[in-house]
N, C-alpha and C. Protein backbone atom coordinates (compact mmCIF):
# COMPACT_ATOMS: atom_id res chain seq x y z
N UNK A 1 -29.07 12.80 -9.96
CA UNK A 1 -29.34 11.40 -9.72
C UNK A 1 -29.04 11.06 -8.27
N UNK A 2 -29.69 10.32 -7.65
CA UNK A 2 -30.00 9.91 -5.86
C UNK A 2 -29.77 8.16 -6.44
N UNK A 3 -28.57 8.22 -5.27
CA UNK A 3 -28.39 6.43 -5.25
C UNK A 3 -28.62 6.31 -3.59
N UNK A 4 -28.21 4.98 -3.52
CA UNK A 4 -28.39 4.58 -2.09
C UNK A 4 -27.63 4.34 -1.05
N UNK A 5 -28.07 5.82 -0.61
CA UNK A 5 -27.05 6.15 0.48
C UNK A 5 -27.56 5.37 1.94
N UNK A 6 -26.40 5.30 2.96
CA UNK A 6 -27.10 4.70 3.98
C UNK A 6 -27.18 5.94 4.73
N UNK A 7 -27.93 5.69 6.07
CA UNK A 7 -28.20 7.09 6.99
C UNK A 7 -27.30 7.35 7.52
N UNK A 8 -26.17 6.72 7.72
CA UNK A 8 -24.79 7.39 8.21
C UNK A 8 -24.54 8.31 7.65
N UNK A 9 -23.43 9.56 8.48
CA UNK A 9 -22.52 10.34 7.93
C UNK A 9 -21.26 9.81 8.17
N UNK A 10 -20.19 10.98 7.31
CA UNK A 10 -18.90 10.55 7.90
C UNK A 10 -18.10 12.07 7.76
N UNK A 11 -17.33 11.97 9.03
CA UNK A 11 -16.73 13.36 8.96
C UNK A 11 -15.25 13.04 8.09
N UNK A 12 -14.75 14.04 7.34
CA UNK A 12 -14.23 13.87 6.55
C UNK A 12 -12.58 14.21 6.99
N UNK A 13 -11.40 13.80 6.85
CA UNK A 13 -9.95 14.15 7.17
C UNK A 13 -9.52 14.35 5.81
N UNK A 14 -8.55 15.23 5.92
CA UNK A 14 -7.82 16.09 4.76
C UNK A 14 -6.81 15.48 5.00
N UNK A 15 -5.93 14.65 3.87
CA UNK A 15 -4.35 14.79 4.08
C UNK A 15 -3.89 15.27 2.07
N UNK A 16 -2.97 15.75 1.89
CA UNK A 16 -2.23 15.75 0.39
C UNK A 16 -1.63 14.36 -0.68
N UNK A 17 -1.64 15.17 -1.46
CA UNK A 17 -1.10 13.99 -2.53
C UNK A 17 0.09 13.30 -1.46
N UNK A 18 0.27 12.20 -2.42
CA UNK A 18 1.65 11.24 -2.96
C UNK A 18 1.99 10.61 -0.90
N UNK A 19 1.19 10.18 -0.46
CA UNK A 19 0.89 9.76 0.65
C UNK A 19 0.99 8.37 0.64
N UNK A 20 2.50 8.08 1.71
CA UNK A 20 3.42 6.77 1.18
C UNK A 20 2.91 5.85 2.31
N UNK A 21 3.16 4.40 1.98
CA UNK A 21 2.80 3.50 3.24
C UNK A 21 3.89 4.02 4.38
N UNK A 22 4.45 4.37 3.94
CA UNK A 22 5.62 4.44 5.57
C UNK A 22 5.08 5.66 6.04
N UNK A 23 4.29 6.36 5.87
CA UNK A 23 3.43 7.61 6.72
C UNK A 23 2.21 6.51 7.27
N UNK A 24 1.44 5.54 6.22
CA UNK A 24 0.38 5.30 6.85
C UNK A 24 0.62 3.99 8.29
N UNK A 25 1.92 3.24 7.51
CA UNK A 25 2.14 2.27 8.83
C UNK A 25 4.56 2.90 8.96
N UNK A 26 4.45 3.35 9.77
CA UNK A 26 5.97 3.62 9.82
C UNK A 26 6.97 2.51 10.29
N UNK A 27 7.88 2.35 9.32
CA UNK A 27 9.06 1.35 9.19
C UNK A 27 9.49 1.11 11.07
N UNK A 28 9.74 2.26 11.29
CA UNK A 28 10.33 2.09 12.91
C UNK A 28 9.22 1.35 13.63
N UNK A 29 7.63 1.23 13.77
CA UNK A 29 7.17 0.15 14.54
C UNK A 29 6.39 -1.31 13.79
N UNK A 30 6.91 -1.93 12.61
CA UNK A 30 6.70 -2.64 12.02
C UNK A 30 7.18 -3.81 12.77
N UNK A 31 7.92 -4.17 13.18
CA UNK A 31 8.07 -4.93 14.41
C UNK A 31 6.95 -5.33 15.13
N UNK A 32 6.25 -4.43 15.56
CA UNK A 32 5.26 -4.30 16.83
C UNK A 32 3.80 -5.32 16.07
N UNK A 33 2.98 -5.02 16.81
CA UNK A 33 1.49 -5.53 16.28
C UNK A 33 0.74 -4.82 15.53
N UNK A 34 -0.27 -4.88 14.72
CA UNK A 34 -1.51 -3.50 14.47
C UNK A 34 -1.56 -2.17 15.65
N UNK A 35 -1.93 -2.93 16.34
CA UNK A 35 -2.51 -1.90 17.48
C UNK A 35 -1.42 -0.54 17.83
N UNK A 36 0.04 -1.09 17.65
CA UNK A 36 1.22 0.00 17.21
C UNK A 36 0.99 0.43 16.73
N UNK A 37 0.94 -0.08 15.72
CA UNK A 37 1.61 0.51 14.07
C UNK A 37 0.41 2.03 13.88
N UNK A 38 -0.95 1.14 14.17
CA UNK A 38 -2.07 2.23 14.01
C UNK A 38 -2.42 3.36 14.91
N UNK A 39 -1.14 3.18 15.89
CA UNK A 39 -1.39 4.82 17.01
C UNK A 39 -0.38 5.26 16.90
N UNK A 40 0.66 5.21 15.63
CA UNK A 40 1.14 6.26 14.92
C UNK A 40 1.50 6.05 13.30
N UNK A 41 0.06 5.65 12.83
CA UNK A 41 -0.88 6.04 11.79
C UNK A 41 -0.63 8.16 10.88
N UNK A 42 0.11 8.42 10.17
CA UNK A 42 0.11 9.31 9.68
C UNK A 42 0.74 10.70 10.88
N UNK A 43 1.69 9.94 11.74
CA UNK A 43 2.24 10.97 12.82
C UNK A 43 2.44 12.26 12.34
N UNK A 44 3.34 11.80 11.15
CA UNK A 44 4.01 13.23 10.50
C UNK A 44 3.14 14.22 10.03
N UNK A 45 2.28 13.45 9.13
CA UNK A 45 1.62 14.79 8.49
C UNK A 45 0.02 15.14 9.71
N UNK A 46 -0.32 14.38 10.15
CA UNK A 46 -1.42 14.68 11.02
C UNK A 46 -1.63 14.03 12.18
N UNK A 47 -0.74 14.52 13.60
CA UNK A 47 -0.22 14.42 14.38
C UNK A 47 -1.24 13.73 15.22
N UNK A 48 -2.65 14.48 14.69
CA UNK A 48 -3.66 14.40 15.65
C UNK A 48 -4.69 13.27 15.33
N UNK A 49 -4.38 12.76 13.95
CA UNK A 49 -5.24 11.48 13.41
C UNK A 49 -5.82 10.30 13.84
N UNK A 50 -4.55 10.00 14.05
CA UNK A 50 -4.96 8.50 15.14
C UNK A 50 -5.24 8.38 16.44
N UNK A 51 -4.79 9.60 17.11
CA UNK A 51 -5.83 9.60 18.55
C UNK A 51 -6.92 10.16 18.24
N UNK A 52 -7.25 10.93 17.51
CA UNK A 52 -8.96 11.76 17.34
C UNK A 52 -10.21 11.07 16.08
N UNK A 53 -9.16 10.24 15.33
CA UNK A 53 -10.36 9.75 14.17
C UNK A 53 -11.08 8.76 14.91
N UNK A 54 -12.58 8.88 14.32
CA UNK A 54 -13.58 8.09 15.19
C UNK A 54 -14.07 7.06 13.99
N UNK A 55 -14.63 5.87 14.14
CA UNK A 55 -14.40 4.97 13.52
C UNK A 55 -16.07 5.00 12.58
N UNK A 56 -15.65 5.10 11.28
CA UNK A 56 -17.06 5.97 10.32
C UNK A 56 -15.88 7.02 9.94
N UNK A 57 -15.65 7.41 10.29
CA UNK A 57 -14.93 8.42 9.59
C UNK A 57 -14.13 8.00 8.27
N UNK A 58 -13.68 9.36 7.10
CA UNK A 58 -12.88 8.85 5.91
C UNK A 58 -12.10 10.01 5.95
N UNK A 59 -11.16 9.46 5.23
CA UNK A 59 -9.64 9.67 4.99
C UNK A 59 -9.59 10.44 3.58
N UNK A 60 -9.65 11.59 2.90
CA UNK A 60 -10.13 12.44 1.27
C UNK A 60 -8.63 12.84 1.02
N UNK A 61 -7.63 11.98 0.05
CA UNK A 61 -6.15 12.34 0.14
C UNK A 61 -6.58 12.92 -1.22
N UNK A 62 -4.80 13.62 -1.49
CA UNK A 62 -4.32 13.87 -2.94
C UNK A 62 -4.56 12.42 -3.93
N UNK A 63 -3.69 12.63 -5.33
CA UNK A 63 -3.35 11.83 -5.79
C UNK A 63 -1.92 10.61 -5.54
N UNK A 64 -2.57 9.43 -5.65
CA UNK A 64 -0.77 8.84 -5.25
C UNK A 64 -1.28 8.12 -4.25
N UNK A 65 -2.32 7.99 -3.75
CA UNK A 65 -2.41 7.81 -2.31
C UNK A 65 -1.87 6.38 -2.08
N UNK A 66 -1.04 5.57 -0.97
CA UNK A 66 -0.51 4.62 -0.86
C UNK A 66 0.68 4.04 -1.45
N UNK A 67 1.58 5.32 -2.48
CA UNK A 67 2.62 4.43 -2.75
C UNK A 67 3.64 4.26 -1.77
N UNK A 68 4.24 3.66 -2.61
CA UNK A 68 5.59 3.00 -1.41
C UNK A 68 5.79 1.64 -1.83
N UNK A 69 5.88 0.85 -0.80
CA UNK A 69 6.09 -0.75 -0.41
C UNK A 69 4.61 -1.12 -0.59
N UNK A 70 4.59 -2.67 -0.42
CA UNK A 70 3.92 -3.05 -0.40
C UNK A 70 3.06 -3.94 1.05
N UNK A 71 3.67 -2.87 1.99
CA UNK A 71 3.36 -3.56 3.36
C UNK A 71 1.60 -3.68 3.33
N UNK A 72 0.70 -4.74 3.83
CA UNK A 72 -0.31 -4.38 4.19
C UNK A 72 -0.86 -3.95 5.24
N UNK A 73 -0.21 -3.78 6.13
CA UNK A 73 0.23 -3.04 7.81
C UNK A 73 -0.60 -1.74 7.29
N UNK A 74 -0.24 -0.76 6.49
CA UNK A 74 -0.32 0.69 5.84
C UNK A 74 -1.82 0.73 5.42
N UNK A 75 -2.78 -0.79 4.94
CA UNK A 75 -4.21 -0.69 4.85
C UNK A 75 -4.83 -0.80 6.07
N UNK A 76 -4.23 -1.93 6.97
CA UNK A 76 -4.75 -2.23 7.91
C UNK A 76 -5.05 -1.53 9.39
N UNK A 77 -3.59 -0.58 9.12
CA UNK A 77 -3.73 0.49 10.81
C UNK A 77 -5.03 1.28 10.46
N UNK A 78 -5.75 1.61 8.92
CA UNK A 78 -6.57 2.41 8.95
C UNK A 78 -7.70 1.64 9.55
N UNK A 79 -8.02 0.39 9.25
CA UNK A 79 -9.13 -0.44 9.36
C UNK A 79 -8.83 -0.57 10.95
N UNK A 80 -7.84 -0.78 11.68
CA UNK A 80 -7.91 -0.95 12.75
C UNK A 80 -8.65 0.41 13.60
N UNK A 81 -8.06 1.70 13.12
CA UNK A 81 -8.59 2.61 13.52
C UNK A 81 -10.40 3.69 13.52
N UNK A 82 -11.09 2.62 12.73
CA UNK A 82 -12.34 2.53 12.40
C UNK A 82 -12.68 3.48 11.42
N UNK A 83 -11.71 4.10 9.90
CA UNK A 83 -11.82 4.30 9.22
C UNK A 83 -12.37 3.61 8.18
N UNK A 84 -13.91 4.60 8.04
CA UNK A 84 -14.78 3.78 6.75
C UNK A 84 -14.42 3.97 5.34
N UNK A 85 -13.24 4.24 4.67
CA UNK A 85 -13.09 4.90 3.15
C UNK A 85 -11.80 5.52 3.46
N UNK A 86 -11.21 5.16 2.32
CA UNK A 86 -10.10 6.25 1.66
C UNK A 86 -10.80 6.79 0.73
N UNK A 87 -10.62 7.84 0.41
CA UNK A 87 -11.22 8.82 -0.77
C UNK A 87 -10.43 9.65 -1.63
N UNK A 88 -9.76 9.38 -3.09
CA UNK A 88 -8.90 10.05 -3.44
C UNK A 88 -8.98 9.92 -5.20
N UNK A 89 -8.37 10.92 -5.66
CA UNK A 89 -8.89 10.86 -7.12
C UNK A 89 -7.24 9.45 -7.85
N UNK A 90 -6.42 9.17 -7.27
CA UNK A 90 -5.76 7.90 -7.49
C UNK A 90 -5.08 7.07 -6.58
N UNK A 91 -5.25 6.00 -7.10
CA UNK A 91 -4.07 4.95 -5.66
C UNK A 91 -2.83 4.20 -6.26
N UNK A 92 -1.98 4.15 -5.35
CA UNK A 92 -0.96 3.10 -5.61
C UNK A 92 -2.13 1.52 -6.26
N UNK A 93 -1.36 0.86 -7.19
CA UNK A 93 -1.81 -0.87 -7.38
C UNK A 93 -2.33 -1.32 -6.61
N UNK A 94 -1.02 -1.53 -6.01
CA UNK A 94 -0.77 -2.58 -4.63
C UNK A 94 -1.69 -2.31 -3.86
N UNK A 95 -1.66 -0.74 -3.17
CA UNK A 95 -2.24 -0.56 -1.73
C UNK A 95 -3.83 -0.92 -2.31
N UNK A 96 -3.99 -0.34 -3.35
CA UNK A 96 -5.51 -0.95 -4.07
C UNK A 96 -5.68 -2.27 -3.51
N UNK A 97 -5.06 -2.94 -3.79
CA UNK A 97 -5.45 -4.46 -3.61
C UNK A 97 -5.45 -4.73 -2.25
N UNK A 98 -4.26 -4.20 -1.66
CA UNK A 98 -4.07 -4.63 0.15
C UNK A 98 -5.58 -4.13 0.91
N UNK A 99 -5.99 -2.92 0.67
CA UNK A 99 -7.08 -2.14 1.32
C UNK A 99 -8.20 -3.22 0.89
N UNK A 100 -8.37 -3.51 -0.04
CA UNK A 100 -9.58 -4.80 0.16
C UNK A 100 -9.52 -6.02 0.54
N UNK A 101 -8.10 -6.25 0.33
CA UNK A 101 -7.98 -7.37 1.25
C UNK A 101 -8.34 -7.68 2.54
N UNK A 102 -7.98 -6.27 3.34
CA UNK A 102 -8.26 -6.18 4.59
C UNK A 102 -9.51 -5.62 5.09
N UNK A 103 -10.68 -5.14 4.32
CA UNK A 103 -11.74 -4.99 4.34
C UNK A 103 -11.55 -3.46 4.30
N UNK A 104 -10.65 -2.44 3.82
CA UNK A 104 -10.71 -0.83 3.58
C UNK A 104 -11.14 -0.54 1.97
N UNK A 105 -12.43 0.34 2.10
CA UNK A 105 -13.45 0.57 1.30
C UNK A 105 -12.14 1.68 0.51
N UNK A 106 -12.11 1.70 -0.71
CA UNK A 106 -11.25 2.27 -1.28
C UNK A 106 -12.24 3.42 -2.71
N UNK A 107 -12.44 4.56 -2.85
CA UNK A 107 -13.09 5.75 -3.75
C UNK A 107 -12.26 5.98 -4.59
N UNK A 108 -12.22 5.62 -5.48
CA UNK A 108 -11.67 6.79 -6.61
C UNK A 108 -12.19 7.79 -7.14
N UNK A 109 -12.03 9.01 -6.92
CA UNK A 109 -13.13 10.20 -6.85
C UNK A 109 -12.52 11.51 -7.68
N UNK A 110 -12.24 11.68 -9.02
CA UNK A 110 -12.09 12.91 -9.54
C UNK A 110 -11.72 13.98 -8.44
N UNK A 111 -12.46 14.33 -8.29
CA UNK A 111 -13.06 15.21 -7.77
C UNK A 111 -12.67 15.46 -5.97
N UNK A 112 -12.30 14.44 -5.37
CA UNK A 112 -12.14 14.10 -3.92
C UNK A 112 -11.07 15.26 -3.30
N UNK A 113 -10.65 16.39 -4.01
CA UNK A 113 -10.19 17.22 -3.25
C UNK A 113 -10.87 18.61 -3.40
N UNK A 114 -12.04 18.70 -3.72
CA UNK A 114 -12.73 19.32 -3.51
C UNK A 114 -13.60 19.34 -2.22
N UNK A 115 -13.52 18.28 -1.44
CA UNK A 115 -13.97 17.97 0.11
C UNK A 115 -13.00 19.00 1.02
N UNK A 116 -14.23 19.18 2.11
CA UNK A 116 -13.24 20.17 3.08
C UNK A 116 -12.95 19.46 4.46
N UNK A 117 -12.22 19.63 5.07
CA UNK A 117 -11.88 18.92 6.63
C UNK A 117 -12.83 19.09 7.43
N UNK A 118 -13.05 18.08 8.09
CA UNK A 118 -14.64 17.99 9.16
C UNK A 118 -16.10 18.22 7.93
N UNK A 119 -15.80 18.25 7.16
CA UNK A 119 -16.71 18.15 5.88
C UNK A 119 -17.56 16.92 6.53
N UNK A 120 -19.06 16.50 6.53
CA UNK A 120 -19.95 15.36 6.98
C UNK A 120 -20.43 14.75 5.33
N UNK A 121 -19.89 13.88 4.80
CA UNK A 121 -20.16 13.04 3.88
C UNK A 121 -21.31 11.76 3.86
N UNK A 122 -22.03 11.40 3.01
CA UNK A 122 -22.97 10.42 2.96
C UNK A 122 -22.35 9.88 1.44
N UNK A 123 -22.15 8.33 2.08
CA UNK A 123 -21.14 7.46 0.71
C UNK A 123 -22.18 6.26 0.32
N UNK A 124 -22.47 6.35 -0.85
CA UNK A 124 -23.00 5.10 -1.82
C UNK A 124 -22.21 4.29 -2.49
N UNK A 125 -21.42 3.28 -1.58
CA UNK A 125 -20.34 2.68 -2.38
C UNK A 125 -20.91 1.94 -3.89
N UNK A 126 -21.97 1.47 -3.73
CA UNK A 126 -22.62 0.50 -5.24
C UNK A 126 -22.79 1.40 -6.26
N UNK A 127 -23.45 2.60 -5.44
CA UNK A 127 -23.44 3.42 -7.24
C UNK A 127 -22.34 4.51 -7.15
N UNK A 128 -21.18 4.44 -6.50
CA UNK A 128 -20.32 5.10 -6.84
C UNK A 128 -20.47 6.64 -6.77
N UNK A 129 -21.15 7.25 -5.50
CA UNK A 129 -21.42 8.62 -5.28
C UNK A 129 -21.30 8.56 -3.82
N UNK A 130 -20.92 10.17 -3.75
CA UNK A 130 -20.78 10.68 -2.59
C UNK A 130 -21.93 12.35 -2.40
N UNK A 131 -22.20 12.06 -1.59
CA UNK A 131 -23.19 13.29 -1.31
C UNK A 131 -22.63 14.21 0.03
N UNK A 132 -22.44 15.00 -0.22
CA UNK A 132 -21.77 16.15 0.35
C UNK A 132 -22.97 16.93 1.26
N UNK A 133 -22.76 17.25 2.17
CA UNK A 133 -23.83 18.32 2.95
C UNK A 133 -24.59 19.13 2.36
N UNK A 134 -24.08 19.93 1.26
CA UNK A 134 -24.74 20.91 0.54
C UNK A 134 -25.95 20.41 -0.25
N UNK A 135 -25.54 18.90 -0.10
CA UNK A 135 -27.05 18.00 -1.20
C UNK A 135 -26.14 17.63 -2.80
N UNK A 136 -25.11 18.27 -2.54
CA UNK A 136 -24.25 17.96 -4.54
C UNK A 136 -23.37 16.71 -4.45
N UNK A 137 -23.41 15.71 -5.53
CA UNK A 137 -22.71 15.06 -5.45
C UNK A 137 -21.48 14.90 -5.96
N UNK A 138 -20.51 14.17 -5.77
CA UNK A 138 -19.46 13.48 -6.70
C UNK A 138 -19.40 11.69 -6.94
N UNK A 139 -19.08 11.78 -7.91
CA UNK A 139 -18.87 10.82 -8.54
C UNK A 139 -17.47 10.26 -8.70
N UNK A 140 -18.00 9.03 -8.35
CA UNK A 140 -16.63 8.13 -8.43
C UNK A 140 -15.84 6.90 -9.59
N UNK A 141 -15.05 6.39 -9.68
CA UNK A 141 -15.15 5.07 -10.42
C UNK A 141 -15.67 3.90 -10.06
N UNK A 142 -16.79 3.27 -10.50
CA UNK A 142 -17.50 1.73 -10.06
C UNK A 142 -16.42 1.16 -9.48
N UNK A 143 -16.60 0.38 -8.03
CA UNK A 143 -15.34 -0.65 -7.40
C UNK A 143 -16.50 -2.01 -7.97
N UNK A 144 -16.42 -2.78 -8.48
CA UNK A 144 -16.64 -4.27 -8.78
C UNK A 144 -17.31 -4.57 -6.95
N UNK A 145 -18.88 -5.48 -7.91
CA UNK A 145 -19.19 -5.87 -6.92
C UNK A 145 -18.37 -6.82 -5.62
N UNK A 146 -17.61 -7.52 -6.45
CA UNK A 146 -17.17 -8.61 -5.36
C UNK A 146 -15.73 -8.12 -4.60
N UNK A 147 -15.04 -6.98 -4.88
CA UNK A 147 -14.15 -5.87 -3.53
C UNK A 147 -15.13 -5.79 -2.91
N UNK A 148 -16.51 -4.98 -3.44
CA UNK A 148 -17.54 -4.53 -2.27
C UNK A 148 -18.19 -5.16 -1.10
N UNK A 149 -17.79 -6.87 -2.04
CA UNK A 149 -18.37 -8.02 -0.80
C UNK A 149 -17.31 -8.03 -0.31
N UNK A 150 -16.37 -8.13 -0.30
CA UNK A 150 -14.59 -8.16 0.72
C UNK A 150 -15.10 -6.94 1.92
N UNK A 151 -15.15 -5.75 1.34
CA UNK A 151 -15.04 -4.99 2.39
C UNK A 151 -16.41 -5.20 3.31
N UNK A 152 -17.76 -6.11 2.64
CA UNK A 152 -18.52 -5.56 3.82
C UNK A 152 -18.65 -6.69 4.45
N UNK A 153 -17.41 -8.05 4.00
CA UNK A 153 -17.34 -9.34 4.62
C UNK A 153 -15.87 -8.84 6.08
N UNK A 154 -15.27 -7.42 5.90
CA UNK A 154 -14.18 -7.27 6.69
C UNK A 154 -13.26 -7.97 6.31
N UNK A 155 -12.55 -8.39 4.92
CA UNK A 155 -11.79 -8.40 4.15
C UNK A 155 -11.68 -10.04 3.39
N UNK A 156 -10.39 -10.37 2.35
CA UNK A 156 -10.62 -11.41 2.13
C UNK A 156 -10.26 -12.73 2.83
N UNK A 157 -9.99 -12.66 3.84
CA UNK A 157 -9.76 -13.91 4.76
C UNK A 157 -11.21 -14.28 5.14
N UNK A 158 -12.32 -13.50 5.62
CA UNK A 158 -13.80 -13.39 5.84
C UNK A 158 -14.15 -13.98 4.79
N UNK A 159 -14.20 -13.49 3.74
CA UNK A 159 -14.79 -14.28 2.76
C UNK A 159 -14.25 -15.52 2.42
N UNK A 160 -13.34 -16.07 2.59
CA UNK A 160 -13.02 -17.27 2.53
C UNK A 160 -13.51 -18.56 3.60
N UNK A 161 -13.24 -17.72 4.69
CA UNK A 161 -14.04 -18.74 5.62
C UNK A 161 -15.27 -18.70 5.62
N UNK A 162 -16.36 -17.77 5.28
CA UNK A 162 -17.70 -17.94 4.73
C UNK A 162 -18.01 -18.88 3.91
N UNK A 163 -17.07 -19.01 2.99
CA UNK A 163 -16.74 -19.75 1.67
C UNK A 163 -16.63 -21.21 2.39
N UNK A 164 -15.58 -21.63 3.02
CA UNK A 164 -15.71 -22.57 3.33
C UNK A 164 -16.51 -23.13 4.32
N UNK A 165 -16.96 -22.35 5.01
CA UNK A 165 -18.41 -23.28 5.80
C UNK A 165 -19.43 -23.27 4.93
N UNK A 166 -19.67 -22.70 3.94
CA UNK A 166 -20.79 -22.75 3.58
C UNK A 166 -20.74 -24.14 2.25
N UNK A 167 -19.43 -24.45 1.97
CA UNK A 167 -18.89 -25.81 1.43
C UNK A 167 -19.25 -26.77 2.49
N UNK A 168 -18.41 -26.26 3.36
CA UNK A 168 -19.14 -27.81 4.66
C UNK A 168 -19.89 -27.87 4.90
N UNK A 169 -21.16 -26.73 5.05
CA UNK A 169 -22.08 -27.31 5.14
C UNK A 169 -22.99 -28.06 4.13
N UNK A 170 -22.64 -27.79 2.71
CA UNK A 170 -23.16 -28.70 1.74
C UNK A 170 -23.08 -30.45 2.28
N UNK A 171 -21.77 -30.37 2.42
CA UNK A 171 -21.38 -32.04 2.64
C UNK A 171 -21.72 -32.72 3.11
C-alpha cells in the first residue's frame, strides 16, 4: 500500500532506548534560552547531533523515548534544531503531549529500530507510513488529525492565534 508521501527525504539519526529529557534539554543550561539548551541537545550520547543535524532531518530512538520530567525545553531544542520527527516504537505521556505542543511531529513505529543511521526516509504522517530507500515500508500508529494540524500550524500557541483571528475576523 502507497500513501502520501511528500518529495522530501530525511536522513535518519540513531540514538537507544529509555532517552530522558535531561539528555534532550540538560538541567545545567535550563537557565539559559532555547538557542542553549538546543546546542547541547543530546551531548552525551551524540556529541555530534546538534552541530551536524540539518533541519528535515529525524531522530529513530529506542523505546522510552522522552521520559523524565516534564520540561518542554526537551521537545523544543529539537524543533529549534530543524528536526522533522521523532521516530520510535514508544514515548513518555508527557513528552507526547509537549512535542505537539511545540509543533514536533511525533511516530510511533513498531518497527523504528529497524532504521539505519544516515538511512534517507520518506514520512506520510496522515497515513501513518514510512518508506525506507529500499521502497519497504513501516507502519506506524494513526496520530489524530488535529496533533497533525498543531504540528503543521508549528505548535499549539499557532493554532490558537489562527483561532483567534479568524474569530475576529467574523466580528
Amino acid at each position: 500500500m502507497t500513501g502520501h508521501y511528500t518529495a522530501e527525504t530525511h536522513r535518519v539519526w540513531r540514538v537507544g532506548a529509555d532517552i530522558d529529557t535531561d539528555a534532550l534539554a540538560p538541567g545545567a543550561y535550563m537557565k539559559f534560552g532555547i538557542d542553549e539548551i538546543a546546542r547541547h541537545c543530546l551531548q552525551n550520547q551524540r556529541p555530534d547531533f546538534a552541530v551536524d543535524v540539518q533541519p528535515g532531518d529525524v531522530l529513530v530512538a529506542g523505546p522510552n523515548f522522552g521520559i523524565g520530567s516534564s520540561r518542554e525545553q526537551a521537545a523544543a531544542a529539537l524543533v529549534r534544531l530543524g528536526v522533522r520527527a521523532v521516530i520510535a516504537p514508544a514515548f513518555n505521556g508527557l513528552y507526547f503531549r509537549n512535542a505537539f505542543n511545540v509543533g514536533l511531529l511525533l511516530l510511533t513505529c513498531a518497527d523504528a529500530e529497524n532504521m539505519v543511521e544516515n538511512e534517507r526516509i520518506a514520512i506520510d504522517p496522515r497515513g501513518g507510513r514510512i518508506r525506507r530507500a529500499d521502497g519497504s515500508e513501516l507502519v506506524c500508529e494513526t496520530v489524530p488529525d488535529f496533533l497533525l494540524d498543531m504540528v503543521d500550524a508549528g505548535g499549539l500557541l499557532n493554532v490558537l492565534k489562527q483561532r483567534y483571528r479568524a474569530q475576529d475576523s467574523i466580528r
